[in-house]
N, C-alpha and C. Protein backbone atom coordinates (compact mmCIF):
# COMPACT_ATOMS: atom_id res chain seq x y z
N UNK A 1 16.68 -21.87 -38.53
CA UNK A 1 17.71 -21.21 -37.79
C UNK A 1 17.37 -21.28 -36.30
N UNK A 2 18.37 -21.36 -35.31
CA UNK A 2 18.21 -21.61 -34.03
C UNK A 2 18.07 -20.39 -33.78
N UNK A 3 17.70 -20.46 -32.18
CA UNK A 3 17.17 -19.25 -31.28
C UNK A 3 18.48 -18.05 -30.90
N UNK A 4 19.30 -19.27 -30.54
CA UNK A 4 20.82 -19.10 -30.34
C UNK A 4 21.51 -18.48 -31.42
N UNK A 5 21.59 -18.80 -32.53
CA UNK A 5 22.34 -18.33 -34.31
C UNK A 5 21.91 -17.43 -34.34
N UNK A 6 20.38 -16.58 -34.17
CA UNK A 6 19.72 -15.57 -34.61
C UNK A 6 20.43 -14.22 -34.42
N UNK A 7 20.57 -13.65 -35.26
CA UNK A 7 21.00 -12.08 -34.92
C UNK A 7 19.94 -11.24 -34.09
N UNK A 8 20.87 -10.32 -33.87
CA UNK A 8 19.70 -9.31 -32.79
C UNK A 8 18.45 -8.54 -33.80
N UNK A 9 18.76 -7.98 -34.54
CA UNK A 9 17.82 -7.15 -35.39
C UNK A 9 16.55 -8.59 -35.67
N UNK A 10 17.04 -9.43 -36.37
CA UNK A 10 16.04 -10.66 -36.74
C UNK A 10 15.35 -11.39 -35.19
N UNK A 11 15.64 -11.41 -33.77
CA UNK A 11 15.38 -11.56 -33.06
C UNK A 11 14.48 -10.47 -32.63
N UNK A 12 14.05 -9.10 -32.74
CA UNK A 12 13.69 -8.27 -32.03
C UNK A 12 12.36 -8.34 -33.58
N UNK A 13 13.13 -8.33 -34.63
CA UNK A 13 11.76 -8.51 -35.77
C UNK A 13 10.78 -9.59 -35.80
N UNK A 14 11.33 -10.25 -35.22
CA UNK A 14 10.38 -11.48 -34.97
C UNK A 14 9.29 -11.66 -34.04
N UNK A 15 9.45 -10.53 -33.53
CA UNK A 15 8.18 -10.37 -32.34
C UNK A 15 7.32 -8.38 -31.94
N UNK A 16 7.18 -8.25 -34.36
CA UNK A 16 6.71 -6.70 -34.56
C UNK A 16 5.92 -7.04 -33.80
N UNK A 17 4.52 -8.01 -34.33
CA UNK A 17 3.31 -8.56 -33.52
C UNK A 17 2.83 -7.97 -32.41
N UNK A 18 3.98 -8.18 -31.44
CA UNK A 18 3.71 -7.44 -29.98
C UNK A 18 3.78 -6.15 -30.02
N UNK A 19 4.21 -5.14 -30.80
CA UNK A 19 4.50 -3.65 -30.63
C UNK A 19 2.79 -3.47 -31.39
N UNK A 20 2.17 -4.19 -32.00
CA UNK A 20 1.07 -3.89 -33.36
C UNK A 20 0.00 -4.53 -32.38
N UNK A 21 -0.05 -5.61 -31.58
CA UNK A 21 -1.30 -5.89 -30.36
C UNK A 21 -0.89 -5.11 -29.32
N UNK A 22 -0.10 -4.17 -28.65
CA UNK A 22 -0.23 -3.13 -27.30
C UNK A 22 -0.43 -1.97 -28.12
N UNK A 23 0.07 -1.48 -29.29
CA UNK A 23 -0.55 -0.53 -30.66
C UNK A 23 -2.53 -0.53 -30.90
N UNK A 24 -2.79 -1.81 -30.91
CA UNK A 24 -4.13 -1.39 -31.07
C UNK A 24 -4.79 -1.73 -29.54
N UNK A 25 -4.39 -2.52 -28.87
CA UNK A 25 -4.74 -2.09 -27.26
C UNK A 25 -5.02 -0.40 -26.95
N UNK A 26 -3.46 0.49 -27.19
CA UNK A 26 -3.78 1.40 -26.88
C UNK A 26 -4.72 2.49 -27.73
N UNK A 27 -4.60 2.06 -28.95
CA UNK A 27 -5.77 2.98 -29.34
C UNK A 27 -7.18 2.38 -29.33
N UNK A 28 -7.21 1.16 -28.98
CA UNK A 28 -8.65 0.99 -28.79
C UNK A 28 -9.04 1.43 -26.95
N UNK A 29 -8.59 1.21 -26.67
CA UNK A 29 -8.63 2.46 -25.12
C UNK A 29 -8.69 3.71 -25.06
N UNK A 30 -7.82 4.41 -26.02
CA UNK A 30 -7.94 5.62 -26.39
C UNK A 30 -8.79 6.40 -26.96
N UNK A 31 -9.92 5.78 -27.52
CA UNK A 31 -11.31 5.78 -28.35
C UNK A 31 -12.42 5.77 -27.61
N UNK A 32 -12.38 4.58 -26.76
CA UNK A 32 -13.09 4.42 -25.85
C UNK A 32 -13.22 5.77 -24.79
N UNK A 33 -12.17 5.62 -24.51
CA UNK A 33 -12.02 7.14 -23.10
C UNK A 33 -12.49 7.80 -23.94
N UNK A 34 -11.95 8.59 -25.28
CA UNK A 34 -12.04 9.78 -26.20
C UNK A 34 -13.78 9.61 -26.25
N UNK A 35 -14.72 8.88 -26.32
CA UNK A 35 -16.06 8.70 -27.20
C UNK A 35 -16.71 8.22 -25.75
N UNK A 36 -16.47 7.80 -24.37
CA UNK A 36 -17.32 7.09 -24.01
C UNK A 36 -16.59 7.87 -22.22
N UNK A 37 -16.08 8.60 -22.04
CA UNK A 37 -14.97 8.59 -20.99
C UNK A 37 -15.59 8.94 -19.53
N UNK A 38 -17.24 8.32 -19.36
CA UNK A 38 -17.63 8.25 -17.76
C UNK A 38 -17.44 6.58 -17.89
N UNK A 39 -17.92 6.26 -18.93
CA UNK A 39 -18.12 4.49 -18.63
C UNK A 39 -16.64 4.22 -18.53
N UNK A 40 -16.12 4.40 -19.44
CA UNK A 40 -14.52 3.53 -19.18
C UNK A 40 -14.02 3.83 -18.01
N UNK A 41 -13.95 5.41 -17.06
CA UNK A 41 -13.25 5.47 -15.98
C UNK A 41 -14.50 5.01 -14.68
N UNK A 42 -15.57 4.50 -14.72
CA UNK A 42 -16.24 3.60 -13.79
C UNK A 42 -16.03 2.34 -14.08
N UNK A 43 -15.55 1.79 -15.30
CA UNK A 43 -15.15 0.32 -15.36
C UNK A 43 -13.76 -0.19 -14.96
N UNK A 44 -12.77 0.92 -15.21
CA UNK A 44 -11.75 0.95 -14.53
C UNK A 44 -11.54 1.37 -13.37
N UNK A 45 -12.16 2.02 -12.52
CA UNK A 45 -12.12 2.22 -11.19
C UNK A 45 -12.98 0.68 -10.17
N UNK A 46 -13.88 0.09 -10.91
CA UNK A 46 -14.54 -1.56 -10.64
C UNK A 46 -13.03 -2.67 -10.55
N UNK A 47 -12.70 -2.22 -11.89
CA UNK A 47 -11.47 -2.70 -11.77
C UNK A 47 -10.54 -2.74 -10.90
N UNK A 48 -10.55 -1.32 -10.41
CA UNK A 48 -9.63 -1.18 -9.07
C UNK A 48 -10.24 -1.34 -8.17
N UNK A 49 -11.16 -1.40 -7.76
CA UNK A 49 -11.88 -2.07 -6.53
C UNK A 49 -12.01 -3.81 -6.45
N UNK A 50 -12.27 -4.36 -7.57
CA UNK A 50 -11.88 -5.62 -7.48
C UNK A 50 -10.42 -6.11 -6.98
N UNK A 51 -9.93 -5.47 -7.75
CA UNK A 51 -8.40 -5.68 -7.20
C UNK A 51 -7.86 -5.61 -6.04
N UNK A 52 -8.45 -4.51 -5.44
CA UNK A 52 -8.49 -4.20 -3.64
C UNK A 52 -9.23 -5.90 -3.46
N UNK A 53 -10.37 -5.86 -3.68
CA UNK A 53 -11.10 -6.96 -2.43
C UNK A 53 -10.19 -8.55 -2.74
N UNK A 54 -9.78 -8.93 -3.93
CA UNK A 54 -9.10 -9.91 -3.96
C UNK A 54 -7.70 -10.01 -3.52
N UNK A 55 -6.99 -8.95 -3.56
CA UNK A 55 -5.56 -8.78 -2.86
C UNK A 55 -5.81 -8.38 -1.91
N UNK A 56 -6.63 -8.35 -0.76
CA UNK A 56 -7.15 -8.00 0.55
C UNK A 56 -7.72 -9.73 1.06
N UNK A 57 -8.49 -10.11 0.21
CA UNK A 57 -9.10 -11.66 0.71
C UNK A 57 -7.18 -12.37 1.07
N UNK A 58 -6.37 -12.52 -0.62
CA UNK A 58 -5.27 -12.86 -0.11
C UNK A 58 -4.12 -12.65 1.17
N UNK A 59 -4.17 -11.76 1.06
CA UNK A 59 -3.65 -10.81 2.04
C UNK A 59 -4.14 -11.13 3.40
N UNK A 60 -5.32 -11.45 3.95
CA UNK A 60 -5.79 -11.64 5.17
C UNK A 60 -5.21 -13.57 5.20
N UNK A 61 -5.76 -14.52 4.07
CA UNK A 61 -5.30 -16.04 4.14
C UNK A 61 -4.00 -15.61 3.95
N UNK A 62 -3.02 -14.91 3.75
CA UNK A 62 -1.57 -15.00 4.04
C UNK A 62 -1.37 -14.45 5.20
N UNK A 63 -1.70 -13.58 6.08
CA UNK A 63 -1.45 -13.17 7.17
C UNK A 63 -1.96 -14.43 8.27
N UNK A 64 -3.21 -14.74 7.99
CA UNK A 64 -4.05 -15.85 8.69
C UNK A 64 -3.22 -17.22 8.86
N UNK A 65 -2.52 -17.47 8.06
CA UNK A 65 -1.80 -18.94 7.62
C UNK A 65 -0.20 -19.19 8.19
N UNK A 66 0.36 -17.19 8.28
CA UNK A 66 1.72 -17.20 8.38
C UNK A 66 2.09 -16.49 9.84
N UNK A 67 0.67 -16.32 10.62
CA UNK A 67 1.03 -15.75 11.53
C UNK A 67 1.52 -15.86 12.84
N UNK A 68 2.26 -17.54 13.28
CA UNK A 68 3.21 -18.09 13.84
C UNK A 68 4.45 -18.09 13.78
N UNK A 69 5.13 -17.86 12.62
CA UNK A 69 5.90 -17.16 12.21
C UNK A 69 6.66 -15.98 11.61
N UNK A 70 5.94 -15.23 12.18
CA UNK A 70 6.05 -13.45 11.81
C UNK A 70 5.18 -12.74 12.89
N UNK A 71 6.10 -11.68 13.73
CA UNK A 71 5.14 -11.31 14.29
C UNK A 71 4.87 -9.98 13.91
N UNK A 72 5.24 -9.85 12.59
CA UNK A 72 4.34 -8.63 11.83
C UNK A 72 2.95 -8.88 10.95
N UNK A 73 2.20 -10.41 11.34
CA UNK A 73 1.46 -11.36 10.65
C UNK A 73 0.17 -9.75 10.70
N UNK A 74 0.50 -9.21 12.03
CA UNK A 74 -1.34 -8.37 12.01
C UNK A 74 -1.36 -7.30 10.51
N UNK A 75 0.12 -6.43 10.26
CA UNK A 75 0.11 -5.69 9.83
C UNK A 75 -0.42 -5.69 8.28
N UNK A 76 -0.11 -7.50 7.87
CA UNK A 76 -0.41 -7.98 6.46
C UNK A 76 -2.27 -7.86 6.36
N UNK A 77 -2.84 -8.35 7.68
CA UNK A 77 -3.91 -8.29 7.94
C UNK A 77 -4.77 -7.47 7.84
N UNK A 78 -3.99 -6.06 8.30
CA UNK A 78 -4.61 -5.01 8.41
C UNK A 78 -4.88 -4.70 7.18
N UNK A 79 -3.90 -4.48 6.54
CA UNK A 79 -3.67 -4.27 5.25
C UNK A 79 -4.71 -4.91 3.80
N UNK A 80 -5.08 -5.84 4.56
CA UNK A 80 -5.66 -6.91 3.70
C UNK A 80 -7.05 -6.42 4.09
N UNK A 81 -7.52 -6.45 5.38
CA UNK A 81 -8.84 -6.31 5.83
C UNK A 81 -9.56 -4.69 4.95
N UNK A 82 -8.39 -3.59 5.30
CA UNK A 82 -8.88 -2.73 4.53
C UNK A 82 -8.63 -2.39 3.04
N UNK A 83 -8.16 -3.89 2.32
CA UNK A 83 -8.29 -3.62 0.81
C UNK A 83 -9.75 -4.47 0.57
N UNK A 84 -10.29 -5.43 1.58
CA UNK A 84 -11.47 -6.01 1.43
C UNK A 84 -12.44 -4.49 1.80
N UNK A 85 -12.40 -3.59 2.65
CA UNK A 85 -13.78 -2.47 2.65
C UNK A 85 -13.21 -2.13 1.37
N UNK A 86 -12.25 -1.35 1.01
CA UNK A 86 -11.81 -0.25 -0.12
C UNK A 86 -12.80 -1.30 -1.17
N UNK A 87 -12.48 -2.53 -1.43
CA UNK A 87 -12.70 -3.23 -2.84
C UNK A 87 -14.51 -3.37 -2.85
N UNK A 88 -14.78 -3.80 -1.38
CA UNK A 88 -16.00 -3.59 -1.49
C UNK A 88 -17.29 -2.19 -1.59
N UNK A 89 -16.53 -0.85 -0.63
CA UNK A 89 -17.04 0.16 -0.94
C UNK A 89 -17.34 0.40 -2.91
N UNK A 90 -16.18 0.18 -3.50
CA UNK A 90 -15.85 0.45 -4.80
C UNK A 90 -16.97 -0.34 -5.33
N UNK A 91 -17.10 -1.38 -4.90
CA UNK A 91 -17.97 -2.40 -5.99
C UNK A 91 -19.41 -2.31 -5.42
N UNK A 92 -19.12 -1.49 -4.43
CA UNK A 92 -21.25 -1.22 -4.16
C UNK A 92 -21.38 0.13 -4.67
N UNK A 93 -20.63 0.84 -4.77
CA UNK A 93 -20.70 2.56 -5.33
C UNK A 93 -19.69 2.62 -6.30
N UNK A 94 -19.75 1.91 -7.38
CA UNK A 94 -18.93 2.24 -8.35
C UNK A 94 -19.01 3.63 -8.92
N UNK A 95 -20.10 4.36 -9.04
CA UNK A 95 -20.22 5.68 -9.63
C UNK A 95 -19.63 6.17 -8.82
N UNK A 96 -20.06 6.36 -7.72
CA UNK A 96 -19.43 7.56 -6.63
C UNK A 96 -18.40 7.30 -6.42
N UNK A 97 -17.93 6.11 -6.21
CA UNK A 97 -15.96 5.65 -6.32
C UNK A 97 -14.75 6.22 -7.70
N UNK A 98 -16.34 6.42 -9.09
CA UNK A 98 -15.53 7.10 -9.77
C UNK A 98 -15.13 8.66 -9.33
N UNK A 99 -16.48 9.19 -8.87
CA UNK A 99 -16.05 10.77 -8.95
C UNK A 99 -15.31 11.35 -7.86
N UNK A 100 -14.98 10.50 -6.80
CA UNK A 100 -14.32 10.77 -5.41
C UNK A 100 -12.94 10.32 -6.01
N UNK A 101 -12.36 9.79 -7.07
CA UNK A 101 -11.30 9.12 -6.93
C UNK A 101 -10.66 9.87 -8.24
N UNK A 102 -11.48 10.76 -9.22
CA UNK A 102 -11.57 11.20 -10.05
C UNK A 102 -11.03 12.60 -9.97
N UNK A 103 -11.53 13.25 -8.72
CA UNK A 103 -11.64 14.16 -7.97
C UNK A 103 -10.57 14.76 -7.20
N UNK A 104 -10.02 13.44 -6.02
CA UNK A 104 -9.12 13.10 -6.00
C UNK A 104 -7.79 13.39 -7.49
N UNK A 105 -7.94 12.98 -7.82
CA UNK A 105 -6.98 13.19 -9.20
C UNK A 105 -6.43 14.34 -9.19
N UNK A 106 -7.61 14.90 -9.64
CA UNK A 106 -7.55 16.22 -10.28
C UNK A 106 -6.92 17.35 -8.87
N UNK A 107 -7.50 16.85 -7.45
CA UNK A 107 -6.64 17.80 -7.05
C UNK A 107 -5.34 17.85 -6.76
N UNK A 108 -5.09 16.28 -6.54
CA UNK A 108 -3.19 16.02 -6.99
C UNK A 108 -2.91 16.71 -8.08
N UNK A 109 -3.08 16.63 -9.37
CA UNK A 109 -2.39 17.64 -10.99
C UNK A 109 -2.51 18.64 -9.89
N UNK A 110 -3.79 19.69 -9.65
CA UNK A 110 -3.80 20.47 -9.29
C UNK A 110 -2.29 21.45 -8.39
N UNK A 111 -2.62 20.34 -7.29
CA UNK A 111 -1.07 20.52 -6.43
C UNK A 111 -0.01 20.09 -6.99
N UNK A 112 -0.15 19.31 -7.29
CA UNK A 112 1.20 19.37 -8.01
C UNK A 112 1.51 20.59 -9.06
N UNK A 113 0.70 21.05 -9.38
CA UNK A 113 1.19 22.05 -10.83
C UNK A 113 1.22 22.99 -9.89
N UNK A 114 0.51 23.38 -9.03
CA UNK A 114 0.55 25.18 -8.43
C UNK A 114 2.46 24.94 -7.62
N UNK A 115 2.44 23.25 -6.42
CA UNK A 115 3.67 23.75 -5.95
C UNK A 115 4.70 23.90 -7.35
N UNK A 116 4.83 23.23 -8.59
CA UNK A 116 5.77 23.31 -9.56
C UNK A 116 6.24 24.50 -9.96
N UNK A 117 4.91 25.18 -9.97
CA UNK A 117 4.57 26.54 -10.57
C UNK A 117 5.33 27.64 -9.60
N UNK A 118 5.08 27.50 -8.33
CA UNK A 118 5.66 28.69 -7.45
C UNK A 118 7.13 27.58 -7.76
N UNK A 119 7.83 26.42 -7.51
CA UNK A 119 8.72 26.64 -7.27
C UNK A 119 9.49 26.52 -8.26
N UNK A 120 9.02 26.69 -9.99
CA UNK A 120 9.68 27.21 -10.54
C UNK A 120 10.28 28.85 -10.81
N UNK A 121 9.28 29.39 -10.18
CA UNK A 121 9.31 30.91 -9.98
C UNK A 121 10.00 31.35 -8.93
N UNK A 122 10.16 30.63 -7.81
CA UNK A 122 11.65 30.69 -6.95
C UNK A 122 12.57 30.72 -7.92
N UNK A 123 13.17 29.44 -8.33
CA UNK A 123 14.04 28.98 -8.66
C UNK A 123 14.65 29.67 -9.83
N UNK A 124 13.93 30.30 -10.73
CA UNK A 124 14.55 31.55 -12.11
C UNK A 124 14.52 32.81 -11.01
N UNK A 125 13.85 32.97 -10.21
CA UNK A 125 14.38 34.48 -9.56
C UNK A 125 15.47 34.17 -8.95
N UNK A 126 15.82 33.30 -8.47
CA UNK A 126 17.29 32.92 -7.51
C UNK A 126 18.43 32.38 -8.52
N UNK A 127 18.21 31.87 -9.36
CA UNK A 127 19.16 32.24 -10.43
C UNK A 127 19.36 33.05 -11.73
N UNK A 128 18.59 34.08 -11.78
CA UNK A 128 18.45 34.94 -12.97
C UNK A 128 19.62 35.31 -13.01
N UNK A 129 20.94 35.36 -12.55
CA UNK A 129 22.04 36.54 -12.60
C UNK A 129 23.02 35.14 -13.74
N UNK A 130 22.97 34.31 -13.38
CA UNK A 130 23.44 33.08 -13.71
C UNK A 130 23.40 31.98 -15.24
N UNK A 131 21.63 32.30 -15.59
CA UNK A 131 21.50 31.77 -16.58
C UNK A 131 21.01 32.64 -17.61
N UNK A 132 20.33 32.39 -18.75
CA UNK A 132 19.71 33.36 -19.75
C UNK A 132 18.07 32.84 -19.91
N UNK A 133 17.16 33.43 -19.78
CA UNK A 133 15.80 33.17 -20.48
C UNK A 133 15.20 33.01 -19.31
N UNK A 134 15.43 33.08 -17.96
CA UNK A 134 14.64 32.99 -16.81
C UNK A 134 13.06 33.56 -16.99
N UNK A 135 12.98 34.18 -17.69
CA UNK A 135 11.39 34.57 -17.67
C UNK A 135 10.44 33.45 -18.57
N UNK A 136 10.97 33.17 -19.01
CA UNK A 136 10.48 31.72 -19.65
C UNK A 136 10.24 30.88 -18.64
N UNK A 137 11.33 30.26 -18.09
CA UNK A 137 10.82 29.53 -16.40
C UNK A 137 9.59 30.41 -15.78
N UNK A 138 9.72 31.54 -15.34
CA UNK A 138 8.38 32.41 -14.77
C UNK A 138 7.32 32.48 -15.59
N UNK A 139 7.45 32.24 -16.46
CA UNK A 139 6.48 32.30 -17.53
C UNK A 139 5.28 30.94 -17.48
N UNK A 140 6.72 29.95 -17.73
CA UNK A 140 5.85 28.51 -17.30
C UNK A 140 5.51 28.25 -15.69
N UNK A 141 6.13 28.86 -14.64
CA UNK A 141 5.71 28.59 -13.60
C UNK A 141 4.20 29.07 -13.55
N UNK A 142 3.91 30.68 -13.66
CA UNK A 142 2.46 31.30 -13.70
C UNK A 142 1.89 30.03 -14.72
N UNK A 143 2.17 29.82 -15.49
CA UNK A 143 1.34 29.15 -16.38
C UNK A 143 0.84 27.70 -15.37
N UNK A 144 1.59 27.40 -15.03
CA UNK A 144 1.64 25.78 -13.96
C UNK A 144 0.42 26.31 -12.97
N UNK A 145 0.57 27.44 -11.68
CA UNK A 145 -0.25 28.13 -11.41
C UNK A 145 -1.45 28.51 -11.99
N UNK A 146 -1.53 29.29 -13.06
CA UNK A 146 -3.07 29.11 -13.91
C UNK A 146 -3.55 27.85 -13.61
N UNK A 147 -3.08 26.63 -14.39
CA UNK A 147 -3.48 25.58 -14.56
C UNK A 147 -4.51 24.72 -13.11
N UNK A 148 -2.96 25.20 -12.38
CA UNK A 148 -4.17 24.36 -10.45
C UNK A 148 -5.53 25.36 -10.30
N UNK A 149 -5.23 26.85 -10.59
CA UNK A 149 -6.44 27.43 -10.12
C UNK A 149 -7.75 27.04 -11.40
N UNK A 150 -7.33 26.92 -12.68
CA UNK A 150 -8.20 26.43 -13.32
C UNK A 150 -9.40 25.04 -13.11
N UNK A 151 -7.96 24.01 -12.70
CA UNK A 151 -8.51 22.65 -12.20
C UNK A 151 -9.26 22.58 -10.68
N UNK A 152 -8.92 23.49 -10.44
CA UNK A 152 -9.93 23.56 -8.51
C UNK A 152 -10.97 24.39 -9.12
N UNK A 153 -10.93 25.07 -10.04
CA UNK A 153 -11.99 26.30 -10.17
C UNK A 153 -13.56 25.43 -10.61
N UNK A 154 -12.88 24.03 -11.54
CA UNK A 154 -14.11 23.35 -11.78
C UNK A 154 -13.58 21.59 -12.07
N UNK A 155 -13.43 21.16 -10.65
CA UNK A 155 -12.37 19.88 -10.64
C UNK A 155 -13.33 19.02 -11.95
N UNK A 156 -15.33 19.13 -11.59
CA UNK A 156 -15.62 17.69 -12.42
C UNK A 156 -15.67 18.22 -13.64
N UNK A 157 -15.39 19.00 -14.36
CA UNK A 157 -15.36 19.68 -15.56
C UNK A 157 -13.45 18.97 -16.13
N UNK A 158 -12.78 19.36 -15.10
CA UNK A 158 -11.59 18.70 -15.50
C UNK A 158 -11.62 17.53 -15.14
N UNK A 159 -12.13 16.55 -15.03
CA UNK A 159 -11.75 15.33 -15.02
C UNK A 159 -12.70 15.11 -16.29
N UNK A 160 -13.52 15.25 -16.72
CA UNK A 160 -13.24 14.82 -18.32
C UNK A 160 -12.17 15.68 -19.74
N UNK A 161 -11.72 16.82 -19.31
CA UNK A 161 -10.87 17.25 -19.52
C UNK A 161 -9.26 16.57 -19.75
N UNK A 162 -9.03 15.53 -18.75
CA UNK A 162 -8.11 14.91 -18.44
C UNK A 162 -8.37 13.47 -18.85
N UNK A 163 -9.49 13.01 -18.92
CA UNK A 163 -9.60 11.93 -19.68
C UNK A 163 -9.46 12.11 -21.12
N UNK A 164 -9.87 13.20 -22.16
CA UNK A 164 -9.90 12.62 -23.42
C UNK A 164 -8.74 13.58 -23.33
N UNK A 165 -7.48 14.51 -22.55
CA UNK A 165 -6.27 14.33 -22.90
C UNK A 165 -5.16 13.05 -22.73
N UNK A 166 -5.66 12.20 -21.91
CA UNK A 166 -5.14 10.87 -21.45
C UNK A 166 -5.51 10.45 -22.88
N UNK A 167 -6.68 10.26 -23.50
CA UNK A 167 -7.37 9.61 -24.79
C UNK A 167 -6.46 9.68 -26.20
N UNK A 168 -6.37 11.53 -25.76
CA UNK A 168 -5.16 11.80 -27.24
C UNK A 168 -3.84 11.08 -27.17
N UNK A 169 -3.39 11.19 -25.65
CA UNK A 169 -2.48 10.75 -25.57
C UNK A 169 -1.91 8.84 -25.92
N UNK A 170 -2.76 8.04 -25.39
CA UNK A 170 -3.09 6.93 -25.88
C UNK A 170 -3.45 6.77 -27.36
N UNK A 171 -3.76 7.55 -28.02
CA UNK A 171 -4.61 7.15 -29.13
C UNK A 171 -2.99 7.90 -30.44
N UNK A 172 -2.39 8.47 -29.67
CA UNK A 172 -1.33 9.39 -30.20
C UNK A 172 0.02 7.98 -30.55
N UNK A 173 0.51 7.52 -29.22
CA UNK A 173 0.84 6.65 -28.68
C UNK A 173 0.53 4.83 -29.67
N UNK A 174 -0.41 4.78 -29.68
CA UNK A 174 -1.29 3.68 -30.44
C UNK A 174 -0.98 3.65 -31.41
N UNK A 175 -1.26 4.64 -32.27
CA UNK A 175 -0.83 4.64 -33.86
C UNK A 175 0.47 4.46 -33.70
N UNK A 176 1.77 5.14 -32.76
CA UNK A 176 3.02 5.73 -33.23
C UNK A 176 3.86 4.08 -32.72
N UNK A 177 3.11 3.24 -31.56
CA UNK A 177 3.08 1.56 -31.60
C UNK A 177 3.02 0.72 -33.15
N UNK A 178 1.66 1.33 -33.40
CA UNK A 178 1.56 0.37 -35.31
C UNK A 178 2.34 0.72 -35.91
N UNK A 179 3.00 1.86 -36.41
CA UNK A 179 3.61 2.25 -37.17
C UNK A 179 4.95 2.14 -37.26
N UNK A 180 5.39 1.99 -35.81
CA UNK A 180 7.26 0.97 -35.49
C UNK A 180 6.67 -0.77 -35.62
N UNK A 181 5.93 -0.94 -35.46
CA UNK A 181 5.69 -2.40 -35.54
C UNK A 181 5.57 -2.91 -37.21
N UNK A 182 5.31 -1.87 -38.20
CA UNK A 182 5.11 -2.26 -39.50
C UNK A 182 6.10 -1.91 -40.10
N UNK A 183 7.06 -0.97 -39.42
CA UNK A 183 8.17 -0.56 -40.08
C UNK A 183 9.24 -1.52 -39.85
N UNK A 184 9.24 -2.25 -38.27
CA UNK A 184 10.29 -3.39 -37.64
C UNK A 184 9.85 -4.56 -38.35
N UNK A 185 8.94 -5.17 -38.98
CA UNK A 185 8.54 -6.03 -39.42
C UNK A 185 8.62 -6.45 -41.22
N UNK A 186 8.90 -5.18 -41.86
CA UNK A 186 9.31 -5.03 -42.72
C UNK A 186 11.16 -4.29 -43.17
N UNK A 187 11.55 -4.40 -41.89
CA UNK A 187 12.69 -3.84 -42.03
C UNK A 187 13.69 -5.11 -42.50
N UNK A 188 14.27 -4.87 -43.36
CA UNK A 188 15.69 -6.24 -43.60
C UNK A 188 16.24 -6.78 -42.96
N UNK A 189 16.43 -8.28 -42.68
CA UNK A 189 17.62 -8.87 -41.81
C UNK A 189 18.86 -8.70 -42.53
């Protein structure tokens, strides 16, 4: 049967495979973080430092090559020059690149949950007359609040905290990948 003739259902079954290899991708990541979760987030932060110094090397030979014709050539440069320190800081202090960046993290959730938190607690007091269950919103706002003062209260405690919930989450994810992939693969044309 051609590519073209194929129905949609038999076209989308024909490629479970891929839902069942990003399925065990993610739970074999998810294991890893869950059982191992300083090494995996220093191998992935190497990772991101490599990535800086090679899209920074590019970045400078594209600015370097194109800069007769653009006279925004420095800005690519700049750009480039400081993904070459970022990539290289990272790859001479990979540990300490994890826990500064880790750290980092945690106090973004942080802020982010405390502003969520107050401004869900605006937002049910300024419409309480309007809707029903507003204390539920206040409820989850304090709760959002708990959460930032929890995560500042002991950021490196939560960043493995946040890795093996990232872990469940992947590993949650992973299976629920295999399990549409064996069901699409066995489903009838």
């Amino acid at each position: 049967m051609s590519t073209a003739t194929m129905s949609i259902p038999e076209s989308i079954r024909n490629y479970w495979w891929i839902l069942l290899f990003q399925g065990l991708a993610a739970l074999g990541f998810g294991l890893v973080l869950l059982f191992q979760p300083a090494a995996t987030l220093v191998v992935l932060t190497t990772f991101m430092g490599a990535y800086w110094l090679i899209d920074g090397i590019f970045k400078v030979i594209g600015a370097v090559s194109g800069q007769s014709g653009d006279r925004s050539w420095w800005l690519l440069l700049l750009s480039g020059l400081l993904g070459i320190i970022g990539g290289l800081i990272v790859l001479s202090q990979p540990i300490l690149s994890t826990l500064i960046t880790q750290i980092f993290f945690v106090y973004m959730l942080a802020a982010q949950a405390f502003i969520g938190g107050v401004l869900s607690i605006i937002w049910a007091v300024r419409v309480r007359k309007e809707i029903r269950g507003e204390g539920w919103i206040i409820v989850g706002g304090f709760l959002a609040i708990l959460l930032a003062i929890l995560l500042l209260a002991a950021p490196v405690s939560s960043i493995l905290i946040v890795a093996w919930m990232t872990a469940l989450i992947a590993i949650g994810g992973g299976i629920g990948l295999m399990i549409a992939a064996v069901r699409l693969r066995n489903q009838p044309v």
